[in-house]
C-alpha atoms as a PDB file:
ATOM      1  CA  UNK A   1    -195.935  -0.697 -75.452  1.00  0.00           C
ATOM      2  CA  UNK A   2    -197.531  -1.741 -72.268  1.00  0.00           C
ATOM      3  CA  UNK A   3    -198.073   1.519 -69.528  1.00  0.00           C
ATOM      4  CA  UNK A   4    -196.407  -0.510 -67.023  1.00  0.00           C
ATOM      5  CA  UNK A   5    -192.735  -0.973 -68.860  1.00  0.00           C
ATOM      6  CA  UNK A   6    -193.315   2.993 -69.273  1.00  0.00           C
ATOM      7  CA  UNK A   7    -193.845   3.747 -66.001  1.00  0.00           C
ATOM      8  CA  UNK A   8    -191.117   2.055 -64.191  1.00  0.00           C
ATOM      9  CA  UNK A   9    -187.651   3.118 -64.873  1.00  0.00           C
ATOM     10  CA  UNK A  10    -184.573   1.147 -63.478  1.00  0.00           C
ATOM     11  CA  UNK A  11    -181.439   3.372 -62.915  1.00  0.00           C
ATOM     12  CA  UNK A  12    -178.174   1.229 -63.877  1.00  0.00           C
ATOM     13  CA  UNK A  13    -176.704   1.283 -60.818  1.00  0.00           C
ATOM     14  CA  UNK A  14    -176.152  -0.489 -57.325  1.00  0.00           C
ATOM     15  CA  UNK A  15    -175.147   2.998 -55.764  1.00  0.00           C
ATOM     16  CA  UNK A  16    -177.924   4.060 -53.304  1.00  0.00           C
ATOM     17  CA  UNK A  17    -176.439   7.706 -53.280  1.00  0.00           C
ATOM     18  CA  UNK A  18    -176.742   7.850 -56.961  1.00  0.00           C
ATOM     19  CA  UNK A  19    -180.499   6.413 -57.094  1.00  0.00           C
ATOM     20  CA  UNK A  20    -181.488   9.073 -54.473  1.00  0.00           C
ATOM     21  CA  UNK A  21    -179.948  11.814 -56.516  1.00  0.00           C
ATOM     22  CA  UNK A  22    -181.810  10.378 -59.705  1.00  0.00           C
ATOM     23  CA  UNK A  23    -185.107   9.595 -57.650  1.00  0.00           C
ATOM     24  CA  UNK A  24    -185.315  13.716 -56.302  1.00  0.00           C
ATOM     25  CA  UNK A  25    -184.289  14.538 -60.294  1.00  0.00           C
ATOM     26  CA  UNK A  26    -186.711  12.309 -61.773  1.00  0.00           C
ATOM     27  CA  UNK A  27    -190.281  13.078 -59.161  1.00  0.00           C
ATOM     28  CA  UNK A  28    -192.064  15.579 -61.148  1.00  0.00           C
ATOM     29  CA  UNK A  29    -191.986  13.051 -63.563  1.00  0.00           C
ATOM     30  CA  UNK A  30    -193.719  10.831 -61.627  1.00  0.00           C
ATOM     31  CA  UNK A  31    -192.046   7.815 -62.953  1.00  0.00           C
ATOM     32  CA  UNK A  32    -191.727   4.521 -60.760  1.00  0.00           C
ATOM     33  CA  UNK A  33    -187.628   4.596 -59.994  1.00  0.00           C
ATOM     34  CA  UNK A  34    -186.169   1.483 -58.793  1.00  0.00           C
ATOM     35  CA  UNK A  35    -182.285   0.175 -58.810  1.00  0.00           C
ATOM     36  CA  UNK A  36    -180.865  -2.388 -60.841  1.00  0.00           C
ATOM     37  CA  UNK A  37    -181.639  -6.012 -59.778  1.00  0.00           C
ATOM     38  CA  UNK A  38    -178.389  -6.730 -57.093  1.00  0.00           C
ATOM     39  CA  UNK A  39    -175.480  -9.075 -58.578  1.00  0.00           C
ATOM     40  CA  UNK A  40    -175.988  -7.791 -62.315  1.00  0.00           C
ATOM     41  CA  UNK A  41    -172.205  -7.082 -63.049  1.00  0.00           C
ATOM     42  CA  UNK A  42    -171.522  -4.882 -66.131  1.00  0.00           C
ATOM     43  CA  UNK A  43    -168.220  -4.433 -67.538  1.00  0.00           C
ATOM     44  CA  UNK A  44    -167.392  -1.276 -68.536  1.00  0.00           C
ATOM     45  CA  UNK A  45    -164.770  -1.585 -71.439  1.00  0.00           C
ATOM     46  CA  UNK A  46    -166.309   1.825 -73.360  1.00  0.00           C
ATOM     47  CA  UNK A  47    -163.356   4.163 -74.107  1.00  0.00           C
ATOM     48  CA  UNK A  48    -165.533   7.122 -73.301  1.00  0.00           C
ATOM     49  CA  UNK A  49    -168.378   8.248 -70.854  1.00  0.00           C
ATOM     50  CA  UNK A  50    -171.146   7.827 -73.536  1.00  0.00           C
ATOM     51  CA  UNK A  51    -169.792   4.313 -74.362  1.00  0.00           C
ATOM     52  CA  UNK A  52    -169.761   3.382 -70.681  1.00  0.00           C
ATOM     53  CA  UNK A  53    -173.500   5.132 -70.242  1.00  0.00           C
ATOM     54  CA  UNK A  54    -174.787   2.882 -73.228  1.00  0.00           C
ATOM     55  CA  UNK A  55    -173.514  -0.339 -71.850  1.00  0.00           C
ATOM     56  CA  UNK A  56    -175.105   0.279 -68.707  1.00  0.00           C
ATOM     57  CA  UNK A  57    -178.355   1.139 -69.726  1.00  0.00           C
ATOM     58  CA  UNK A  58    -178.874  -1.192 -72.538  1.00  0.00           C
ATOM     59  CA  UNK A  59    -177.591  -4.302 -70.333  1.00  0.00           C
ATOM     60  CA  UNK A  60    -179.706  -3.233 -67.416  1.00  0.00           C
ATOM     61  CA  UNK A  61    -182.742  -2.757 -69.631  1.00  0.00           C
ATOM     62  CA  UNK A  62    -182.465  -6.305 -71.279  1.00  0.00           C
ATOM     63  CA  UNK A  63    -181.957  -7.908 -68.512  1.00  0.00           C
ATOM     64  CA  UNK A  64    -185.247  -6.129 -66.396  1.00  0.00           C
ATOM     65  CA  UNK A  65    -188.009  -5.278 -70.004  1.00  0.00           C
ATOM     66  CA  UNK A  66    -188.175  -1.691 -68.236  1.00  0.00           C
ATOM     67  CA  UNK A  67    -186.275   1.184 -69.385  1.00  0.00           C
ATOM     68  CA  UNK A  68    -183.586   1.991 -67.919  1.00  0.00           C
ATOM     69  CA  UNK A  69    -181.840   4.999 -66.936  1.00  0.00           C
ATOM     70  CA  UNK A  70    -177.481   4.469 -66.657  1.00  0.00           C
ATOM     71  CA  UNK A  71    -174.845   7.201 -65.977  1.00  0.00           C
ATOM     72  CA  UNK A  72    -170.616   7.596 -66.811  1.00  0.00           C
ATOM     73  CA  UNK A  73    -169.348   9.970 -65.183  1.00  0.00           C
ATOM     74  CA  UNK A  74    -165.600  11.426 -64.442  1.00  0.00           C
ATOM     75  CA  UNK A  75    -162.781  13.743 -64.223  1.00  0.00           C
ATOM     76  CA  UNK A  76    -160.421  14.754 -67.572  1.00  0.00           C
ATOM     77  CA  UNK A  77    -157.514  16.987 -66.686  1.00  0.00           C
ATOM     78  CA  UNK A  78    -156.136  18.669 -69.236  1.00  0.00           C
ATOM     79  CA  UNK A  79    -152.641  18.237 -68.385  1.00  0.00           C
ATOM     80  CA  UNK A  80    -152.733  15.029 -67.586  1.00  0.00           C
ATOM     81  CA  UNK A  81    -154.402  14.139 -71.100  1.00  0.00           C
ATOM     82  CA  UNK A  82    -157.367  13.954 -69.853  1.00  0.00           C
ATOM     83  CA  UNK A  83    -156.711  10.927 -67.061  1.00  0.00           C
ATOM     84  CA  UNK A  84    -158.085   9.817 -65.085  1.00  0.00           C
ATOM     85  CA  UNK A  85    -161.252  10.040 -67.438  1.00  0.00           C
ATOM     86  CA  UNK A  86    -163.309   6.332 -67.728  1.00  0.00           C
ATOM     87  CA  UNK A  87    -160.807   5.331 -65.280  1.00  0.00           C
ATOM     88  CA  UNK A  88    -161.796   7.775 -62.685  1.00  0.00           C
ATOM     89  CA  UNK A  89    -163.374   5.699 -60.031  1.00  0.00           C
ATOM     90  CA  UNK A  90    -160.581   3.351 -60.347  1.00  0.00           C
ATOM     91  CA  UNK A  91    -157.595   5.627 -60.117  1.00  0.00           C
ATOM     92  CA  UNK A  92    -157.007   3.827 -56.463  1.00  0.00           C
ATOM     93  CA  UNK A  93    -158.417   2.414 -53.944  1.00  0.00           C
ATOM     94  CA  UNK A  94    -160.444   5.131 -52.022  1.00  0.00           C
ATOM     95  CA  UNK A  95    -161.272   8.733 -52.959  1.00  0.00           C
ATOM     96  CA  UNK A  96    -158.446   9.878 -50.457  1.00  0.00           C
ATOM     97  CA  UNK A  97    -156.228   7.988 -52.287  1.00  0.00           C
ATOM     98  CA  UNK A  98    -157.301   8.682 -55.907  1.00  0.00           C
ATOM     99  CA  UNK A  99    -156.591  12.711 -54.387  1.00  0.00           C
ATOM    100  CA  UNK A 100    -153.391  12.005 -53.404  1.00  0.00           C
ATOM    101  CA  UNK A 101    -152.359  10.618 -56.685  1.00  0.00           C
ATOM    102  CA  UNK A 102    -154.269  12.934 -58.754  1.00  0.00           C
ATOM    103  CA  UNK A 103    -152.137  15.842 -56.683  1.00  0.00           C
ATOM    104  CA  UNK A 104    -148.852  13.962 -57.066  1.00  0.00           C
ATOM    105  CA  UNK A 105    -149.239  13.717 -60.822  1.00  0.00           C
ATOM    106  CA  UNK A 106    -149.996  17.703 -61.035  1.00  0.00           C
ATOM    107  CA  UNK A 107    -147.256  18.498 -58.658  1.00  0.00           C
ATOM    108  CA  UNK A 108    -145.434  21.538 -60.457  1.00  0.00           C
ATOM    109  CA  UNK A 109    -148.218  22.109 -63.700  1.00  0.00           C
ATOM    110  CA  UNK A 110    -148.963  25.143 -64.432  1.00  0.00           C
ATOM    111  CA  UNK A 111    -152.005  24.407 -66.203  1.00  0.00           C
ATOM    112  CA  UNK A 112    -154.458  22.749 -63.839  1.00  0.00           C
ATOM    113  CA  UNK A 113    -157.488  22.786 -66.184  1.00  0.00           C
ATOM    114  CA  UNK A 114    -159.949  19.951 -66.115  1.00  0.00           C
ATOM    115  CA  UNK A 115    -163.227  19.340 -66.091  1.00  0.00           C
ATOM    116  CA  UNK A 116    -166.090  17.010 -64.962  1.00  0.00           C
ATOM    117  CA  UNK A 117    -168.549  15.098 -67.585  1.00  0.00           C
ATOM    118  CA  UNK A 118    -171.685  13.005 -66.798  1.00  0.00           C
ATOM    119  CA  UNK A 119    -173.026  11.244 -70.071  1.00  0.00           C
ATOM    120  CA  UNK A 120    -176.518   9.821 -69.615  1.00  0.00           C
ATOM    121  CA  UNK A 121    -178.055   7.130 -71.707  1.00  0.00           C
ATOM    122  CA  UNK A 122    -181.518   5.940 -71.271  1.00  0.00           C
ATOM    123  CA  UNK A 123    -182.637   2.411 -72.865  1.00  0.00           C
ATOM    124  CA  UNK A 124    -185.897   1.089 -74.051  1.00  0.00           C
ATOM    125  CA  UNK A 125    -186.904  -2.556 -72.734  1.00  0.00           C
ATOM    126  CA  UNK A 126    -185.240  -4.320 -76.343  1.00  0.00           C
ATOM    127  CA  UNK A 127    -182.020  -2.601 -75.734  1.00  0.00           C
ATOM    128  CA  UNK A 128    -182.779   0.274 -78.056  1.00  0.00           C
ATOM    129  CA  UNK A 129    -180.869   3.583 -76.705  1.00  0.00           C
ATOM    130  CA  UNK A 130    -183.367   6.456 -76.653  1.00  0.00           C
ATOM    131  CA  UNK A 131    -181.472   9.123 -75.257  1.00  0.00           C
ATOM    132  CA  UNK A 132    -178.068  10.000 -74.813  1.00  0.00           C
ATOM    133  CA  UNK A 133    -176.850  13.073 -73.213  1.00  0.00           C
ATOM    134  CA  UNK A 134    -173.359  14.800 -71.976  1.00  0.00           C
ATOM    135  CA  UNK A 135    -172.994  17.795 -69.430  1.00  0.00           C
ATOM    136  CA  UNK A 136    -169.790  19.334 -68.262  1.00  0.00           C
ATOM    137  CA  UNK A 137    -168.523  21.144 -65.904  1.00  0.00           C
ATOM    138  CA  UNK A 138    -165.351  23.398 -66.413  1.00  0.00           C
ATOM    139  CA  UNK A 139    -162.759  23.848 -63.447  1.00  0.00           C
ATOM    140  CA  UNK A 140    -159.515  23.641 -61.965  1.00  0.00           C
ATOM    141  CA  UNK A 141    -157.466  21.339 -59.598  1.00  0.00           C
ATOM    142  CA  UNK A 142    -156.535  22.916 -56.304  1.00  0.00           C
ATOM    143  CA  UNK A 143    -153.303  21.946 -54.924  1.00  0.00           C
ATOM    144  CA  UNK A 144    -154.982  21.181 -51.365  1.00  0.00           C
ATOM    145  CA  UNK A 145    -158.332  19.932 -50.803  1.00  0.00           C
ATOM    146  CA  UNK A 146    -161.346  22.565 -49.513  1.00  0.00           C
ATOM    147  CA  UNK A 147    -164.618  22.013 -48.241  1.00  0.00           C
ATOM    148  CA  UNK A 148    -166.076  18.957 -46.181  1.00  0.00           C
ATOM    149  CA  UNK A 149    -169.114  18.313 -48.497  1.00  0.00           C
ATOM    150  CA  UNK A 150    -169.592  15.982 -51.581  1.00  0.00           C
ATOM    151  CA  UNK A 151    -167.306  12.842 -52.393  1.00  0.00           C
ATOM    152  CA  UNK A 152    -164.468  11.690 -54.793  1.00  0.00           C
ATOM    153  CA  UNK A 153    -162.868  14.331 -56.247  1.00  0.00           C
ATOM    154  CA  UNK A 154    -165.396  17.163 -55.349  1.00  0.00           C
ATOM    155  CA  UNK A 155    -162.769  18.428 -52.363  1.00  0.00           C
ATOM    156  CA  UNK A 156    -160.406  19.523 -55.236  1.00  0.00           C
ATOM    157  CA  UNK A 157    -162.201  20.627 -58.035  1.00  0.00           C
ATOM    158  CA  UNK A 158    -162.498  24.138 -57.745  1.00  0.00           C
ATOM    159  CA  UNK A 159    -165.195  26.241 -60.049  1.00  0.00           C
ATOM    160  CA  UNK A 160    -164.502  29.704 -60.935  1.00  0.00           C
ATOM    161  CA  UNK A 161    -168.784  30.538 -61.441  1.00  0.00           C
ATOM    162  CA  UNK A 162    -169.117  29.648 -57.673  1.00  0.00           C
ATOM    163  CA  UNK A 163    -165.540  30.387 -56.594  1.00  0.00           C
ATOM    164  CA  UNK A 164    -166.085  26.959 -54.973  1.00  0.00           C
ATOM    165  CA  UNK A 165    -165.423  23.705 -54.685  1.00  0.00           C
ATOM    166  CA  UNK A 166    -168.164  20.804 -55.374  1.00  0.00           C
ATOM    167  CA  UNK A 167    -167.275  20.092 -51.872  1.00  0.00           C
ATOM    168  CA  UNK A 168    -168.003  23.337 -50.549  1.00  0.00           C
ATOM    169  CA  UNK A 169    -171.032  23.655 -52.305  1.00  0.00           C
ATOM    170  CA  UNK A 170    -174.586  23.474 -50.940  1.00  0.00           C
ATOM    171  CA  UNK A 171    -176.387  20.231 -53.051  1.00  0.00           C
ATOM    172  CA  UNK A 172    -178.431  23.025 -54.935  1.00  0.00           C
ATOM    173  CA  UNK A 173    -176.038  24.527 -56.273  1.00  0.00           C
ATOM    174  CA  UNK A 174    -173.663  21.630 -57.016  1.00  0.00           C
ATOM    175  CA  UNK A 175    -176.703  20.174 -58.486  1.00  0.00           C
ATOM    176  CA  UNK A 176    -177.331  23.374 -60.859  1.00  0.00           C
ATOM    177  CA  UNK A 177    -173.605  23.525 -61.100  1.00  0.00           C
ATOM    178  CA  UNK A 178    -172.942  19.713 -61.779  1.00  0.00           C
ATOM    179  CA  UNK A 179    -172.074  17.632 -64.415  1.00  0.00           C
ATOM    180  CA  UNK A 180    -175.008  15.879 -63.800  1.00  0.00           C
ATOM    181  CA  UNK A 181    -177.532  18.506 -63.127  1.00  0.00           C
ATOM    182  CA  UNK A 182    -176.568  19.671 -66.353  1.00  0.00           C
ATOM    183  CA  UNK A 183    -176.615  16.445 -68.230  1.00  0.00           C
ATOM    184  CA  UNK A 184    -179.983  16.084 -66.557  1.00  0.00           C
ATOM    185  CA  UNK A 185    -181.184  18.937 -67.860  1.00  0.00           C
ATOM    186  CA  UNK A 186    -180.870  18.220 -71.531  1.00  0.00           C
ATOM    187  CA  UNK A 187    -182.090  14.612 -70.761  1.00  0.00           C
ATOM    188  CA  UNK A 188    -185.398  16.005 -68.552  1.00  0.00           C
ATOM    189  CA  UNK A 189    -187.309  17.542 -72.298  1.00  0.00           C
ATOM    190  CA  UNK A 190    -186.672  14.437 -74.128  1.00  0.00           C
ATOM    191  CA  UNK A 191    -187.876  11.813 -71.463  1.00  0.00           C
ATOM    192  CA  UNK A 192    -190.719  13.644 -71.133  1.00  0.00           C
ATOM    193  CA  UNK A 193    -191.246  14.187 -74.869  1.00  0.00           C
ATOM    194  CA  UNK A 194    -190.778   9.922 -75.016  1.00  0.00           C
ATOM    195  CA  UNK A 195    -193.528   9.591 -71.938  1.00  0.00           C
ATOM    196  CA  UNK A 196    -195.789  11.734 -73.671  1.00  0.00           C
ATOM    197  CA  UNK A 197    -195.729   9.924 -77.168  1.00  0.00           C
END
């Protein structure tokens, strides 16, 4: 396989938030990061996080011949059977609103378990999926929202290590913390294992 195609890796997404966060994570690696090429659509129809991950990355990797780096990520509460899950970004219109509804719906549980998962899956330029990864993050939702930092859901999803919220976090330790810092962990050995060989 040609050095270039190694080199460069294309995260599957059009967030620029999200490629930052994957840009800082993926430096020592000393990879080439760029975003997905604007107006790719992918549909995600996966029923789980890995499902949705895979799409991503092995769409975005066909379509570009680099690999390609894609992310699921969301919020299962237990009493809610896991919802919003996949369906977490799309719960309504604006993270206020997805709040407001995700309160509503717990009004009066008693158990207010959930937790946060970020499943990574990294594709080779023919589509094949290399790596595939899930880290979690155990909580609970808060019946009012704390802190002023972090987005979606963070303001509400209170973790009993930290005694925190995601939004009251500092980015280091949200990113130690994380779903995604811990998905990223597990993912960091392999890639580098794969960029070695």
């Amino acid at each position: 396989m040609p050095q270039q195609a190694r080199t460069t890796l294309v995260i599957a997404s059009g967030n620029a938030g999200k490629i930052r966060e994957f840009g800082q994570l993926l430096a020592p690696l000393g990879l080439t990061i760029e975003p997905m090429p604007a107006g790719l659509e992918i549909e995600e129809t996966g029923t789980t996080f890995t499902a949705n991950a895979r799409l991503k990355a092995v769409a975005v990797a066909q379509a570009t011949g680099h690999w390609a780096l894609a992310d699921d990520s969301g919020l299962s509460v237990t009493a809610l059977g896991g919802a919003p899950g996949v369906q977490s970004a799309r719960y309504a219109a604006n993270d206020a609103a997805r709040i407001a509804r995700l309160l509503h719906e717990l009004a009066g549980a008693a158990d207010r378990s959930a937790r946060f998962t970020a499943a990574l899956a990294l594709a080779t330029p023919d589509g094949t999926v290399a790596i595939e990864v899930e880290g979690h993050c155990p909580g609970l939702i808060l019946e009012a929202p704390r802190g002023e930092g972090g987005f979606g859901y963070d303001p509400v999803f209170f973790v009993p290590e930290a005694d925190l919220t995601f939004a009251e976090m500092d980015k280091a330790l949200k990113g130690r913390l994380g779903h995604r810092g811990r998905a990223f962990c597990l993912l960091a050995p392999q890639l580098e294992q794969l960029l070695a060989g």
